[in-house]
Protein backbone atom coordinates (compact mmCIF):
# COMPACT_ATOMS: atom_id res chain seq x y z
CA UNK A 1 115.48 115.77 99.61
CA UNK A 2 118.68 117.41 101.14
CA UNK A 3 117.12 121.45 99.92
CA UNK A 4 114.70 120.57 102.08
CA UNK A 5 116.30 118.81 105.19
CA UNK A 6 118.84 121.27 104.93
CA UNK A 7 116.87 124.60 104.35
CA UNK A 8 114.45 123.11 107.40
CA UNK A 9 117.55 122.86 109.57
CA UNK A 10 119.09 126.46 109.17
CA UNK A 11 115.87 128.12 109.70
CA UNK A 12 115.35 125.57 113.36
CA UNK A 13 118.91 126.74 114.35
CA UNK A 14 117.46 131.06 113.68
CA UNK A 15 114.19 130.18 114.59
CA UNK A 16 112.77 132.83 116.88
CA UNK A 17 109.29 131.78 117.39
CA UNK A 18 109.49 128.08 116.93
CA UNK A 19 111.61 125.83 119.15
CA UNK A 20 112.07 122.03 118.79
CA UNK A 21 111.83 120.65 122.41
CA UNK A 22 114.96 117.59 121.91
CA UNK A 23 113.79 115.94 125.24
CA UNK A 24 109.91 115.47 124.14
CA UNK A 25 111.03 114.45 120.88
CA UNK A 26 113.10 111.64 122.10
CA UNK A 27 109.96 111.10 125.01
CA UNK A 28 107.76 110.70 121.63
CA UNK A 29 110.20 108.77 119.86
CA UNK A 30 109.81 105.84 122.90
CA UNK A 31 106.13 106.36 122.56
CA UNK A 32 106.77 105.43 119.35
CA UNK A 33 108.65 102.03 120.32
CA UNK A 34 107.07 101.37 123.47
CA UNK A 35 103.03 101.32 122.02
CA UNK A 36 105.21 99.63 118.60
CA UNK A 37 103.27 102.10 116.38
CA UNK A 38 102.73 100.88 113.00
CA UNK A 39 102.50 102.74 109.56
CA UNK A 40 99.26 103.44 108.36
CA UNK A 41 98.43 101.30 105.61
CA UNK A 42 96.72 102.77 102.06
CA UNK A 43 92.83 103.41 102.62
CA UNK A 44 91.30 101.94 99.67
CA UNK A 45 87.59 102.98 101.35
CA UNK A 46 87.76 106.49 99.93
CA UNK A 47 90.54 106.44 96.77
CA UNK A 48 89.91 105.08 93.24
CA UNK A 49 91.19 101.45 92.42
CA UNK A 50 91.20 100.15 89.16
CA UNK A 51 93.65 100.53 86.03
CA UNK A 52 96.55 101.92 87.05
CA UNK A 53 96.71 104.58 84.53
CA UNK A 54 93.79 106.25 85.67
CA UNK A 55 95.04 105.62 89.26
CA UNK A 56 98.49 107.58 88.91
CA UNK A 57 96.51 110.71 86.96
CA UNK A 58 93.62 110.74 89.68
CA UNK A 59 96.47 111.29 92.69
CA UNK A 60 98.06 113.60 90.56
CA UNK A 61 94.28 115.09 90.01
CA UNK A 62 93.94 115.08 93.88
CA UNK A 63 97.40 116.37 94.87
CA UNK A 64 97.09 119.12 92.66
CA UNK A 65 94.22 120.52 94.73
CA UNK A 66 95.10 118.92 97.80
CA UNK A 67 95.27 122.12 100.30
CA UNK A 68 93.77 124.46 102.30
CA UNK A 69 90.33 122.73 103.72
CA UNK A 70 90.08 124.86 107.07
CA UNK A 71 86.96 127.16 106.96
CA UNK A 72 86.84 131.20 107.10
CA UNK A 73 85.94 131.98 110.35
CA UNK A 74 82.23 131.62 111.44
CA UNK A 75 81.99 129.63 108.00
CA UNK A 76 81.47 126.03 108.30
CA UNK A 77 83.90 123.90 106.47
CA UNK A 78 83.50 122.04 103.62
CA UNK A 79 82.07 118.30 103.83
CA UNK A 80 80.24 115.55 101.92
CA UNK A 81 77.91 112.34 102.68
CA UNK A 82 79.35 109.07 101.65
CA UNK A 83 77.82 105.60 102.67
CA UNK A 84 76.02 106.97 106.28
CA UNK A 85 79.41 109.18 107.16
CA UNK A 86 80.19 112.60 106.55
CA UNK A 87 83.75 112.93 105.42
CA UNK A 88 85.52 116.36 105.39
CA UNK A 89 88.79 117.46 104.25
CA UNK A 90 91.15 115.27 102.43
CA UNK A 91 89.14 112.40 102.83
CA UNK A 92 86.22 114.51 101.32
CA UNK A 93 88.03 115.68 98.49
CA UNK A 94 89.63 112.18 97.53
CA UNK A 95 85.88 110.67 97.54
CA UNK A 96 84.65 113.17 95.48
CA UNK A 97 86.92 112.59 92.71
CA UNK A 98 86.25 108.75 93.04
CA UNK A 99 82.54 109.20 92.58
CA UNK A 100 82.99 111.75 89.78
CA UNK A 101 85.04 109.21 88.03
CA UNK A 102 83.00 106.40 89.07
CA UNK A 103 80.08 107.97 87.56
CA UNK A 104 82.04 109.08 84.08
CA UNK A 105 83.24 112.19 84.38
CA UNK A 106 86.82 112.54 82.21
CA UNK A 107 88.49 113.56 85.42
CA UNK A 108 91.97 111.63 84.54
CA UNK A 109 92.07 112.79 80.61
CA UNK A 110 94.21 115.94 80.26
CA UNK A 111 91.85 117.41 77.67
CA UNK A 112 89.50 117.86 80.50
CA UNK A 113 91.49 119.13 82.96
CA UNK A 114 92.67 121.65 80.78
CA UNK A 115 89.38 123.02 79.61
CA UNK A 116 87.56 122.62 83.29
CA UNK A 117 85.27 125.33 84.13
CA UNK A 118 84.64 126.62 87.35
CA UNK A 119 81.21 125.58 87.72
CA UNK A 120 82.19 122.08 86.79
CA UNK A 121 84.96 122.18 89.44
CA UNK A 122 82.06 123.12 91.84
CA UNK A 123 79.45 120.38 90.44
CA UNK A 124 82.54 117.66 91.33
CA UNK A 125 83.28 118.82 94.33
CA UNK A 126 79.46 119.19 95.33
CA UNK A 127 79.06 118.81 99.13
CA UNK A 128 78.14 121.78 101.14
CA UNK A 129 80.63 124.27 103.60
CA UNK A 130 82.86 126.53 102.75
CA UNK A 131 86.04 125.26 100.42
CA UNK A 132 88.19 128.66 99.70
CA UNK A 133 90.56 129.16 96.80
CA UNK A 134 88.29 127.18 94.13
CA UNK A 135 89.61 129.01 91.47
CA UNK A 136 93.02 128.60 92.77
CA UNK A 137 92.17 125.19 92.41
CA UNK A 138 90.95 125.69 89.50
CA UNK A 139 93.65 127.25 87.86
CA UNK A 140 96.21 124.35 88.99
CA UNK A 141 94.05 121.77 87.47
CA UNK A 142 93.85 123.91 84.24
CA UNK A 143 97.55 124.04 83.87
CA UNK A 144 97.82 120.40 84.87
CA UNK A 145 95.65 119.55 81.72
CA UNK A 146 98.01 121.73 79.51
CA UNK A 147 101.28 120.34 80.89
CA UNK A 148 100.53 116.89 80.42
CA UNK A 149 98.99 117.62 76.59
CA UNK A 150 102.09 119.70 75.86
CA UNK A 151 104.87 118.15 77.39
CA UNK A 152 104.10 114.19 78.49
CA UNK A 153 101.63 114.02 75.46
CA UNK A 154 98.68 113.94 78.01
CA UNK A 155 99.85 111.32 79.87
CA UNK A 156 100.82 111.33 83.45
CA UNK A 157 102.01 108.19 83.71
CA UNK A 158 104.47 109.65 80.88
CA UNK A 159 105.21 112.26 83.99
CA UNK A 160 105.90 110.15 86.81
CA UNK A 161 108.19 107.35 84.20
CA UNK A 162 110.24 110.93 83.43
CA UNK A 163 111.60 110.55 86.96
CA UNK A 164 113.55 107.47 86.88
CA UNK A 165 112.08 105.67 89.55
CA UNK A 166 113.23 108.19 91.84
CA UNK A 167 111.38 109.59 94.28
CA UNK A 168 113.37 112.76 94.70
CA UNK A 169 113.34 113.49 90.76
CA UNK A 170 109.81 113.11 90.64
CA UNK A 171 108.81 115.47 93.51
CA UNK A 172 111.43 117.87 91.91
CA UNK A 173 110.47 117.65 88.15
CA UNK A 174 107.00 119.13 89.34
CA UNK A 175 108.39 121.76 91.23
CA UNK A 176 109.75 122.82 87.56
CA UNK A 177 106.55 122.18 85.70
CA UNK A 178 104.03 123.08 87.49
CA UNK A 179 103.57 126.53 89.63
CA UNK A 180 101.39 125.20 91.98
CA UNK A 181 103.82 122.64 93.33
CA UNK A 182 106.59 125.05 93.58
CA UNK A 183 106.30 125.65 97.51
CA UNK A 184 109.43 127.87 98.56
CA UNK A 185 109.86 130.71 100.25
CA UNK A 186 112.26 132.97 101.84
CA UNK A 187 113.61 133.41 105.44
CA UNK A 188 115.53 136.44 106.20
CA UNK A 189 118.07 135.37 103.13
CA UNK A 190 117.60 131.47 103.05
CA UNK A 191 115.78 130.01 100.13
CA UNK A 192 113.20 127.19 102.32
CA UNK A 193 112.33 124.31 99.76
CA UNK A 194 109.30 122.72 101.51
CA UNK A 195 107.95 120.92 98.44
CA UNK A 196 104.92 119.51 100.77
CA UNK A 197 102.60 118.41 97.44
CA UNK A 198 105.02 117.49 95.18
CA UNK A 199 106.66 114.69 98.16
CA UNK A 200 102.63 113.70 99.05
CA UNK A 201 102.40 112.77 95.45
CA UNK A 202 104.98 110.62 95.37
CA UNK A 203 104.17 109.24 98.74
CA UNK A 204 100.66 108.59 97.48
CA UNK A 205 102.09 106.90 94.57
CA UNK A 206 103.87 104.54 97.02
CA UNK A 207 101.34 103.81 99.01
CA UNK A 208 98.21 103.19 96.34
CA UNK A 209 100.90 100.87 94.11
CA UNK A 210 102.39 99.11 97.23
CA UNK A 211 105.98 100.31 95.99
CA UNK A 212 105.44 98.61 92.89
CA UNK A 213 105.24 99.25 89.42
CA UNK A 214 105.03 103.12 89.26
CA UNK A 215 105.04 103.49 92.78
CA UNK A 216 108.52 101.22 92.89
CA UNK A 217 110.68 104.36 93.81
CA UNK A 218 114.03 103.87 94.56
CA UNK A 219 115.35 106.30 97.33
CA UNK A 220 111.78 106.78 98.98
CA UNK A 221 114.02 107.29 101.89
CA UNK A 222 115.21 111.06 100.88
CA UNK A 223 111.58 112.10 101.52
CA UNK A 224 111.32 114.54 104.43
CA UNK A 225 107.66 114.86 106.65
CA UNK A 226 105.14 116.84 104.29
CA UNK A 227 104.96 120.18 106.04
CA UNK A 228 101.28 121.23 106.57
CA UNK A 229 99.19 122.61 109.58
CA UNK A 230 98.39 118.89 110.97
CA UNK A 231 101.73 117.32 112.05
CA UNK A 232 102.59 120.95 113.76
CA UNK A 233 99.60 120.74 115.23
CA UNK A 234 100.17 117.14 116.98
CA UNK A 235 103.75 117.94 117.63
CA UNK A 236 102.89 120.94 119.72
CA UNK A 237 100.46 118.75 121.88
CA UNK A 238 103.35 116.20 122.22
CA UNK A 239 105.20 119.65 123.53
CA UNK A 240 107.84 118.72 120.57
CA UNK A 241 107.28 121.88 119.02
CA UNK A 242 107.04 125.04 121.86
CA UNK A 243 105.26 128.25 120.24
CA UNK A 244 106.78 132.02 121.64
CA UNK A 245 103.69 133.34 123.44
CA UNK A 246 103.05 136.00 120.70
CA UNK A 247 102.80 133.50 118.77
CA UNK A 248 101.09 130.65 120.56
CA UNK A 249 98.13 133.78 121.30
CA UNK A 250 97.78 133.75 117.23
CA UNK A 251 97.55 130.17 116.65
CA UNK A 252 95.05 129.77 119.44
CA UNK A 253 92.97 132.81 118.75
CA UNK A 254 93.12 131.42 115.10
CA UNK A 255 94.84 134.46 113.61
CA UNK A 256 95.74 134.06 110.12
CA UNK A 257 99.64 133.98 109.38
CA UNK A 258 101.00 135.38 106.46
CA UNK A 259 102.33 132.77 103.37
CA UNK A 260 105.81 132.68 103.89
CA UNK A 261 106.17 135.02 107.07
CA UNK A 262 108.80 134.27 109.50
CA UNK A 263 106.26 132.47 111.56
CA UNK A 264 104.36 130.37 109.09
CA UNK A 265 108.05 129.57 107.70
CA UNK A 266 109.41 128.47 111.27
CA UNK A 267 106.41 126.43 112.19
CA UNK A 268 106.66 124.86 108.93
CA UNK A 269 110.35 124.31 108.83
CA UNK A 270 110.91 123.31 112.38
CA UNK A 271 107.66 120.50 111.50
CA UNK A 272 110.43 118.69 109.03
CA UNK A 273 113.65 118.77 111.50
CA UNK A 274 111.52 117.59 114.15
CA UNK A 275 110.24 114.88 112.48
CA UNK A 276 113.68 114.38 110.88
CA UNK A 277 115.31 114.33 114.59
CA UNK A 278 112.47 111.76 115.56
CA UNK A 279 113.58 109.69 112.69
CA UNK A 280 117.23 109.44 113.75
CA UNK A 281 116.31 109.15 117.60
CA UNK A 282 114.05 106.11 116.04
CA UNK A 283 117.35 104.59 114.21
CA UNK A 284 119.02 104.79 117.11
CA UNK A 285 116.71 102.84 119.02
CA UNK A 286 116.94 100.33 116.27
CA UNK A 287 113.20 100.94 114.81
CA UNK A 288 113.47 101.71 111.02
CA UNK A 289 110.99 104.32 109.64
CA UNK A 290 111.41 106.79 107.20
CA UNK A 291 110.50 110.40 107.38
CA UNK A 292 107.21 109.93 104.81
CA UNK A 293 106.27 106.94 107.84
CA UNK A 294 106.43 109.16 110.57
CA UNK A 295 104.57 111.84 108.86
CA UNK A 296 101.89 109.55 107.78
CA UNK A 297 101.90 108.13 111.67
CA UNK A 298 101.09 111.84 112.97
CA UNK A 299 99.12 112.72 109.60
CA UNK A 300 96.56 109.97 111.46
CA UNK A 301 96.91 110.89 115.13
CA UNK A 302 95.60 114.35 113.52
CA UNK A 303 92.78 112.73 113.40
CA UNK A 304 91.69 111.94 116.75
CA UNK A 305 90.23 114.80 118.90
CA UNK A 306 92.92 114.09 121.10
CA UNK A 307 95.04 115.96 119.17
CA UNK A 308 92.50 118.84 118.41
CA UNK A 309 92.61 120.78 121.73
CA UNK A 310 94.76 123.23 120.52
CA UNK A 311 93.88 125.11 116.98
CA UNK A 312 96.54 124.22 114.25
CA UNK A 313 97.73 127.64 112.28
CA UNK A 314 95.75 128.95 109.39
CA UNK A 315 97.77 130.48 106.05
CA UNK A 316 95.49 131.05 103.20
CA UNK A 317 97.77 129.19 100.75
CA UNK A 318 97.96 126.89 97.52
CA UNK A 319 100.85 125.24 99.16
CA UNK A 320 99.33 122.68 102.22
């Protein structure tokens, strides 16, 4: 999505807090090639197979809600039990709408969505922790339910056919629709598309359909990384992304940053020109992956406590 790539790039070149180290990146880069690193493939463990109607409505279900699972401090965070493991996070959330499905619950009819009540939000969710912004959650799923009935007659397959087989269109024609997808801010002047949900979606799509049928998109290549506080978080332990001190003190003493201050918006922003610069430094060395591949590469390092000696940054936000 050039708004993005570009809007990431001007804030990189004024960034004041965030610097992307061009040496590590290319050091990671032959990490990359050297250990031949291979895309993640779809983990059909904890998402819903089946029809695919009901699949494309419950990622749209999921990515609609798919943020902000870091606890308040001296709160534990939100987890669930599922088959002997406890699962936290994304991986918590996407089982939880796979057993409430599973087990009946209307989750992929638009009549429901729209008329979900908090308490039933809560009884889906289930689990035990600390989740914050429910009824931010809430609220997105509500006008999810009345988009699709009013516009798409409550269909989201009618949604993601609206796009043209285009990647790009699709992530953008939510940005219009709905509010919780439309992640921009501003950076001393500079409008910053980030569009982290709305790309995920479309990613997920992908992935769950193997690039076919409704996942089949056409230019999946004009995807950038999905800025979060994950891939930052594994690029500054790579030493890709350097923090200023005041701001490296904030991130470690897990500080909150403000949604769309000049440090949230540089950490985020620099995130997707890194990962952009690692894609081209890839090219050169003759290894094909595309921005979404990298991101779901680093997305899975996150995972490892390797990667989790350093505190990513916390923003209270709808947005990642």
């Amino acid at each position: 999505m050039w708004e993005v790539l570009k809007s990431a790039k001007d804030v990189a070149d004024k960034s004041r807090h965030v610097q992307v180290d061009k040496e590590a990146l290319v050091s990671l880069a032959r990490k990359f090639l050297e250990n031949d690193v291979k895309v993640p493939l779809w983990n059909c463990s904890y998402h819903l197979s089946g029809k695919v109607d009901d699949l494309i409505t419950y990622l749209l279900v999921l990515d609609t809600i798919n943020f902000c699972f870091w606890a308040e401090s001296g709160k534990h965070k939100w987890e669930i039990d599922y088959k002997s493991k406890k699962l936290s996070g994304y991986y918590a959330l996407a089982v939880s709408l796979k057993i409430a499905f599973e087990t009946g619950l209307p989750i992929t009819k638009a009549e429901y969505l729209a008329e979900l009540s908090l308490q039933k939000l809560k009884d889906i969710l289930g689990g035990r922790g600390d989740l914050q912004l429910l009824e931010n959650r809430l609220s997105a799923l509500n006008e999810l339910g009345q988009i699709l009935l009013s516009d798409y007659g409550g269909k989201a397959r009618n949604l993601v056919e609206a796009s043209g087989k285009s990647a790009v269109r699709l992530a953008r024609l939510l940005a219009e629709k709905l509010s919780s997808f439309q992640d921009v801010s501003e950076y001393f002047g500079i409008k910053v598309s980030f569009y982290k949900r709305a790309q995920i979606l479309v990613a997920d799509l992908y992935g769950a359909l193997t690039g076919k049928k409704w996942g089949g998109f056409v230019d999946m290549d004009k995807l950038t990384c999905f800025a979060d506080y994950k891939l930052p978080q594994v690029l500054r332990h790579f030493e890709v992304l350097r923090y200023k001190q005041s701001l490296a003190k904030k991130v470690d003493q897990k500080t909150l940053l403000d949604a769309g201050s000049p440090e949230e918006v540089e950490i985020r922003a620099c995130t997707i020109w890194a990962v952009e610069l690692i894609r081209q430094e890839l090219e050169r060395m003759e290894k094909g992956l595309r921005a979404f591949e990298i991101d779901w590469i680093l997305w899975n390092m996150a995972q490892d406590m390797e990667f989790k000696a350093k505190p990513y940054h916390r923003t209270l936000t709808v947005f990642y």
